[in-house]
Protein backbone atom coordinates (compact mmCIF):
# COMPACT_ATOMS: atom_id res chain seq x y z
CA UNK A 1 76.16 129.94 138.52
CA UNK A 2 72.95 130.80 136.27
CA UNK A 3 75.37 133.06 134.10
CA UNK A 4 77.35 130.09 133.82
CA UNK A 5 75.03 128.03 132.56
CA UNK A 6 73.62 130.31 130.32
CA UNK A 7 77.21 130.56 128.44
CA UNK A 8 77.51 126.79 128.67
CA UNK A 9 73.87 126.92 126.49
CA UNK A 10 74.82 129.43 124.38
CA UNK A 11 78.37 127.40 123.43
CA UNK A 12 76.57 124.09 122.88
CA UNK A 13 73.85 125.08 120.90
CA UNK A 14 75.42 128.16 119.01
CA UNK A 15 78.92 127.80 118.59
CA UNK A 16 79.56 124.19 118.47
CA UNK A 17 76.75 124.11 116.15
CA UNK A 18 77.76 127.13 114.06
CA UNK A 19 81.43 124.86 113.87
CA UNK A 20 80.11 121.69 112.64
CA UNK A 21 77.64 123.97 109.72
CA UNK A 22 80.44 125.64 109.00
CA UNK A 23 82.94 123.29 108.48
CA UNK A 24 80.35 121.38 105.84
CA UNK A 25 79.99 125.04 103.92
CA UNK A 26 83.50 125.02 103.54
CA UNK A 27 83.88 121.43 102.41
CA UNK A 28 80.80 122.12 99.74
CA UNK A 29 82.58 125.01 98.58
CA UNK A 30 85.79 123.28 97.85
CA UNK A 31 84.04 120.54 95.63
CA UNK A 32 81.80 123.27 93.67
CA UNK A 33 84.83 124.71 93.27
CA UNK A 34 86.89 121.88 92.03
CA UNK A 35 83.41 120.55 89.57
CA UNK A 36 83.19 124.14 88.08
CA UNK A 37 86.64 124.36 87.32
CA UNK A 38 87.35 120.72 86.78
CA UNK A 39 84.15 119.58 85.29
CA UNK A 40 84.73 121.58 81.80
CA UNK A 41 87.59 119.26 81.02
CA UNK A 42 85.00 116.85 80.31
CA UNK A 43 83.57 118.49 77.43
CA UNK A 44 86.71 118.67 75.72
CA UNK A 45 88.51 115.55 77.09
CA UNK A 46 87.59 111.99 77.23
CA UNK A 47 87.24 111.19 80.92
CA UNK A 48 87.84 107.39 80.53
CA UNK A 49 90.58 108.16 78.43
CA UNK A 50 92.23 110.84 80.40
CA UNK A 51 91.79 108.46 83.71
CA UNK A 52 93.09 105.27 81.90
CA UNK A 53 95.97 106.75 79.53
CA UNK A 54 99.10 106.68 80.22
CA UNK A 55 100.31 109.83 78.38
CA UNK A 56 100.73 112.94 80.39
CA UNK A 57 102.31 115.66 77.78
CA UNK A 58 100.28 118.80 78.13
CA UNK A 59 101.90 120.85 75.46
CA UNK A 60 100.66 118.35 72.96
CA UNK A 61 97.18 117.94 74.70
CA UNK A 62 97.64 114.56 76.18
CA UNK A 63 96.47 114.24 79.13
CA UNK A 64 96.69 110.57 81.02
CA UNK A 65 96.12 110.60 84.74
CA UNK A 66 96.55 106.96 85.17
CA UNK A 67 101.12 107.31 85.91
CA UNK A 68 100.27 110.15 88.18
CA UNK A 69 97.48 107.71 89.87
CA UNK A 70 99.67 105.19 89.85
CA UNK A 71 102.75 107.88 91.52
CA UNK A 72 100.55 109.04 94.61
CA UNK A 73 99.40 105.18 95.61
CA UNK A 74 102.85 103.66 94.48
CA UNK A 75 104.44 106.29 97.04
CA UNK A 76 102.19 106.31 99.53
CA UNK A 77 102.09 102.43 100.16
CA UNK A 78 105.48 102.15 100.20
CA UNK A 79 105.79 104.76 102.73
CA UNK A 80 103.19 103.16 104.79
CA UNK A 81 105.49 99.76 104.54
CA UNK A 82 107.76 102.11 106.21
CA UNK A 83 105.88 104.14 108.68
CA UNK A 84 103.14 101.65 110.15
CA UNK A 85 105.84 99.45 112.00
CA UNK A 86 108.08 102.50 113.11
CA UNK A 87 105.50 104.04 114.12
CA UNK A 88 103.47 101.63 116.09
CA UNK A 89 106.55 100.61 117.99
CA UNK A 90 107.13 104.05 119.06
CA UNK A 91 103.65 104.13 120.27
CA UNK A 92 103.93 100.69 122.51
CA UNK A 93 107.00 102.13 123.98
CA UNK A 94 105.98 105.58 124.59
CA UNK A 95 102.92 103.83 126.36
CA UNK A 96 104.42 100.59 127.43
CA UNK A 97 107.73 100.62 128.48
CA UNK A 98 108.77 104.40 128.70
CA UNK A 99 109.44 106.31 132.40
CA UNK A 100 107.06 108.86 132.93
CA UNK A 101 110.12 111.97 132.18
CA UNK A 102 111.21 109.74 129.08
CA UNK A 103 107.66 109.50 127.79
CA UNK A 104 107.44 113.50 127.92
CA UNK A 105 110.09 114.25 126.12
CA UNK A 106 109.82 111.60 123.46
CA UNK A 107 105.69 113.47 122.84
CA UNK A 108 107.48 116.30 122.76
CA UNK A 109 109.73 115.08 119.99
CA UNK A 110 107.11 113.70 117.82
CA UNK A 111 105.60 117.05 118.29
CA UNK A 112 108.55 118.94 116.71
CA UNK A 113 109.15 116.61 114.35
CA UNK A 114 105.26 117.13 113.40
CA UNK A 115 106.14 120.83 113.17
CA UNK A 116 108.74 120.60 110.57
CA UNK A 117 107.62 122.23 107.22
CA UNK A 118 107.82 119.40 103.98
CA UNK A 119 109.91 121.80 102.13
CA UNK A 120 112.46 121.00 104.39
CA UNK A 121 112.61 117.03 104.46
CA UNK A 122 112.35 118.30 100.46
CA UNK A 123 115.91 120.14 101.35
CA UNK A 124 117.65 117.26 103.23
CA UNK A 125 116.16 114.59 100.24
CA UNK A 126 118.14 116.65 97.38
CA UNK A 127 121.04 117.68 99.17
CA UNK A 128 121.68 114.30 101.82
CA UNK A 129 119.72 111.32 101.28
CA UNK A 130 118.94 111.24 97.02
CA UNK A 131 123.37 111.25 96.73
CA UNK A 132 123.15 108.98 99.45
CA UNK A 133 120.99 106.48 98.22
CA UNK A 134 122.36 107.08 94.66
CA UNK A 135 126.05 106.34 96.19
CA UNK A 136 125.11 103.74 98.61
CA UNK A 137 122.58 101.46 95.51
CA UNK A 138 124.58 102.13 92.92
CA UNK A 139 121.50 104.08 90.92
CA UNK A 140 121.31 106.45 88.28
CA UNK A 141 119.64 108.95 90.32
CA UNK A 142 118.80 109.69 93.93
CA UNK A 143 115.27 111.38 93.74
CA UNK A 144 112.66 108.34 92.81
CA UNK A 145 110.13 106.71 94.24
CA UNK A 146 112.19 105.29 97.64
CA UNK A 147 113.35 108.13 98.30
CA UNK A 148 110.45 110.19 98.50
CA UNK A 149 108.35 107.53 100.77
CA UNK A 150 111.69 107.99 102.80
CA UNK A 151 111.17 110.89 103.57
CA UNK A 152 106.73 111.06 103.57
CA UNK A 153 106.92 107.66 105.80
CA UNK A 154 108.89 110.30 108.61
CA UNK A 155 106.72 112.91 108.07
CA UNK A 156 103.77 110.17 108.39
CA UNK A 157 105.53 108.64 111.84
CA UNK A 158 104.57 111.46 114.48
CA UNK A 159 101.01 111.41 112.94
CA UNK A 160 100.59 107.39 113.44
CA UNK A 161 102.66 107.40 116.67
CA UNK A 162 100.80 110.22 118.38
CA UNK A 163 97.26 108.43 117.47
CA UNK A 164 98.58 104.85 118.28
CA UNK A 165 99.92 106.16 121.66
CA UNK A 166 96.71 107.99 122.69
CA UNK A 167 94.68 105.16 121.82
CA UNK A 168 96.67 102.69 124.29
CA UNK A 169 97.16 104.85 126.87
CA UNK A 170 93.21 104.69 127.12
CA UNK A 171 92.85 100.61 127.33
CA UNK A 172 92.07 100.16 130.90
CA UNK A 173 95.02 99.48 133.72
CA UNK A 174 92.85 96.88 134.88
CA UNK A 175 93.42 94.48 131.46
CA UNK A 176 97.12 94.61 131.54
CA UNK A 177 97.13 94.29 135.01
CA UNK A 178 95.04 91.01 134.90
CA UNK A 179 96.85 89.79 131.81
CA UNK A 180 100.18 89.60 134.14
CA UNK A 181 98.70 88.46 137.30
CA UNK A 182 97.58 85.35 134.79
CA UNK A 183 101.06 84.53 133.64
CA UNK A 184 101.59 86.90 130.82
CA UNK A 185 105.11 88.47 130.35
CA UNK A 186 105.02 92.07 129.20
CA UNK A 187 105.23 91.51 125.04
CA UNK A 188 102.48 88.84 125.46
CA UNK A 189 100.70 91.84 127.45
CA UNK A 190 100.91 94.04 124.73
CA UNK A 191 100.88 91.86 121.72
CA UNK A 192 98.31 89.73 122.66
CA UNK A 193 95.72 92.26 125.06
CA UNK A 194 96.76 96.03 124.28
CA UNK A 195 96.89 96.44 120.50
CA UNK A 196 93.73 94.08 120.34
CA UNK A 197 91.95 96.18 122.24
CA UNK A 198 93.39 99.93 121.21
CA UNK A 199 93.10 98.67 117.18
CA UNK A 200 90.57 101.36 116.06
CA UNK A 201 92.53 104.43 117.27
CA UNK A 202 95.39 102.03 115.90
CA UNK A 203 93.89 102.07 112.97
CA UNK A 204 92.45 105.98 113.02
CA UNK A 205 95.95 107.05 112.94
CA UNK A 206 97.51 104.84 110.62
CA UNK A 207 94.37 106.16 107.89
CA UNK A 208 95.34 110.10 109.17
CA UNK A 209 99.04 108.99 108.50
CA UNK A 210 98.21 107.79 104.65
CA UNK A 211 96.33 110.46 104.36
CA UNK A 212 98.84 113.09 105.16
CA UNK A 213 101.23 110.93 102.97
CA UNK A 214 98.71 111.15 99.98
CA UNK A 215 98.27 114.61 100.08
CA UNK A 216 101.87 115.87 100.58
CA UNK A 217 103.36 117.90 97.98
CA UNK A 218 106.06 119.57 98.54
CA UNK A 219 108.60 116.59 99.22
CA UNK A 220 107.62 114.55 96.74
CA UNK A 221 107.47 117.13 93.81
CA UNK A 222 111.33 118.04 95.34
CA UNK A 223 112.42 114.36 95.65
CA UNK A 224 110.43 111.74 93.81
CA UNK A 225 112.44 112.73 90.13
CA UNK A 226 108.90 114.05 88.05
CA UNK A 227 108.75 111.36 85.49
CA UNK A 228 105.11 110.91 84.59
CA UNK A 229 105.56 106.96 84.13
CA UNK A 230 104.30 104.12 85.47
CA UNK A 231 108.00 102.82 86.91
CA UNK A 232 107.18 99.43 89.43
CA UNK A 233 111.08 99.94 90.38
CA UNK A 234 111.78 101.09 93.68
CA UNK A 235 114.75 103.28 92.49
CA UNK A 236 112.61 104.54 89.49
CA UNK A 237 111.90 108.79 89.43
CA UNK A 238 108.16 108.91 89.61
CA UNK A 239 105.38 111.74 90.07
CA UNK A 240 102.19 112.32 92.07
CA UNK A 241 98.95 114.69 91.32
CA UNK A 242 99.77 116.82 94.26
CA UNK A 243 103.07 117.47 92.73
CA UNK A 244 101.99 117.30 88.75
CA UNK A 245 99.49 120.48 90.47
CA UNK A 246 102.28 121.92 92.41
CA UNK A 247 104.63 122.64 89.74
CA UNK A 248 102.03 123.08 86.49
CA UNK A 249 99.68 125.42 88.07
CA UNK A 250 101.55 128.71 87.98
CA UNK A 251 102.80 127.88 83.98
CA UNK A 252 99.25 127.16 82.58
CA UNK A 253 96.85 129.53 81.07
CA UNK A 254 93.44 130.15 82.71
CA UNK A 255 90.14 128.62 81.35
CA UNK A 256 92.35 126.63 79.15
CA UNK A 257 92.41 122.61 78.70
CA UNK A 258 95.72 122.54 80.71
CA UNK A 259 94.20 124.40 83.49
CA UNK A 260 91.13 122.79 83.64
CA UNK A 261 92.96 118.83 83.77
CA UNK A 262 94.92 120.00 86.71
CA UNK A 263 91.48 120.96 88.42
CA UNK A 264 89.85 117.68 87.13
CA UNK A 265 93.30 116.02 89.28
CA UNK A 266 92.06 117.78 92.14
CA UNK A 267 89.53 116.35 91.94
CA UNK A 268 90.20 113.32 91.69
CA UNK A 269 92.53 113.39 94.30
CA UNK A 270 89.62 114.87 96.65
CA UNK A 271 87.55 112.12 95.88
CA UNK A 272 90.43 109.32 96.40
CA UNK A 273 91.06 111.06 100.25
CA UNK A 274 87.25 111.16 100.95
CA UNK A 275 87.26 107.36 99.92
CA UNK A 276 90.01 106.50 102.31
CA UNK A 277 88.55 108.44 105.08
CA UNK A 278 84.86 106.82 104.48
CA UNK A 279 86.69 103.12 104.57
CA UNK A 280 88.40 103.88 107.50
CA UNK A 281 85.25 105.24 109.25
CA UNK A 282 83.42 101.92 108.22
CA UNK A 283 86.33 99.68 109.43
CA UNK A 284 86.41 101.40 112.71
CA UNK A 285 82.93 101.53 113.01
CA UNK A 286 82.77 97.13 112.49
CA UNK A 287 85.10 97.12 114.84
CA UNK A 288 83.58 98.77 117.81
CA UNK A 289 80.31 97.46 117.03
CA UNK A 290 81.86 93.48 117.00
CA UNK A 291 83.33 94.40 120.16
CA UNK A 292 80.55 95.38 121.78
């Protein structure tokens, strides 16, 4: 029993410890890496201009984030449109309505699903849904914008879903239980008593979900038709940071002004991800504070 202890001592105040430390090294070391290989853009590049331009042609030294910008939000919100609905009513059923055996197998669906690698939704994009979509709209060209959140809105689903499910299943039997014995029907249940009270987890896993959207690469450099413009049409080819990184990075020089505008994108991106995250914290944090 006193060995026991001693290991339970040893694991709180070492190794749980020596986790969290570490885990803020490694976070420090990815931004000093991104400023010292990002930051000497700035010397040779305007930074308002390169954030507000809307030029991005390397090989003649233009270099205007703001279509890229404009790509990775533009995508991501329109696979949240997508996602946030699906995936919350997956959740209430999973929780809600579900038999115990159908509940298992339906988390252990989300799980694969989870599981499967972007460059393969990036496969079934090209080959299935951009002739699809360019068959079934009548559009120049499959791979734009829609059908790239397509795809990142599924890949954002078991994300959202798991969170959202989790965070129901811990609202107390005893509310749903006293919301029926008072008249309720089941949807008012939920609608009215279970989201209410699960809504930060709720909202937890919808941020996780953008976030994993935001930061994909693979799909949408595949699928979203790499035209560094600022297209507002649905059906319009489009590009994102992660992918404008993804597919320059292995043709650029290093130390040169190319190389060093993809780090300063990096960067950017970081800092756009840390933003979302430290919103989300904030809104979660109101939220169990109002409640009590």
């Amino acid at each position: 029993m006193k060995k026991k202890t001693l290991w339970q001592n040893f694991f709180e105040n070492y190794i749980i410890r020596f986790s969290g430390i570490l885990t803020i090294i490694i976070m420090l070391l990815i931004v000093a890496f991104l400023i010292i290989d990002g930051f000497p853009f700035l010397f040779e590049y305007n930074f308002f201009k390169f954030l507000f331009s809307s030029d991005w042609y390397p090989l003649s030294s233009k270099f205007g984030a703001l279509p890229l910008i404009f790509g990775s939000f533009y995508v991501t919100f329109l696979a949240a449109i997508m996602a946030v609905p699906l995936s919350l009513g997956t959740a209430l059923f999973i929780s809600e309505i579900a038999t115990p055996s159908l509940r298992t197998s339906l988390k252990v669906s989300l799980e694969i699903l989870a599981s499967v690698p972007s460059v393969v939704f990036g496969f079934l994009g090209i080959l299935i849904l951009g002739p699809f979509f360019e068959s079934a709209f009548d559009i120049r060209t499959g791979l734009n914008a829609f059908t790239a959140a397509f795809l990142l809105a599924f890949m954002s689903i078991p994300t959202i879903a798991s969170v959202a499910e989790e965070s129901l299943q811990s609202v107390p039997k005893a509310l749903r239980e006293g919301s029926l014995a008072l008249g309720a029907n089941r949807f008012q249940t939920m609608m009215k008593i279970t989201l209410p009270a699960a809504q930060s987890g709720i909202i937890a896993g919808i941020m996780l979900g953008v976030g994993r959207a935001i930061g994909e690469t693979m799909t949408v450099m595949m699928v979203a038709g790499g035209s560094a413009q600022i297209n507002l049409g649905i059906f319009e080819p489009i590009r994102t940071i992660t992918g404008t990184i993804a597919s320059e990075m292995g043709e650029v020089i290093h130390g040169d002004e190319h190389y060093h505008a993809l780090f300063m994108l990096g960067f950017i991106l970081f800092m756009i991800t840390l933003s979302i995250n430290t919103i989300s914290s904030m809104v979660i944090n109101k939220i169990k504070k109002s409640k009590g």
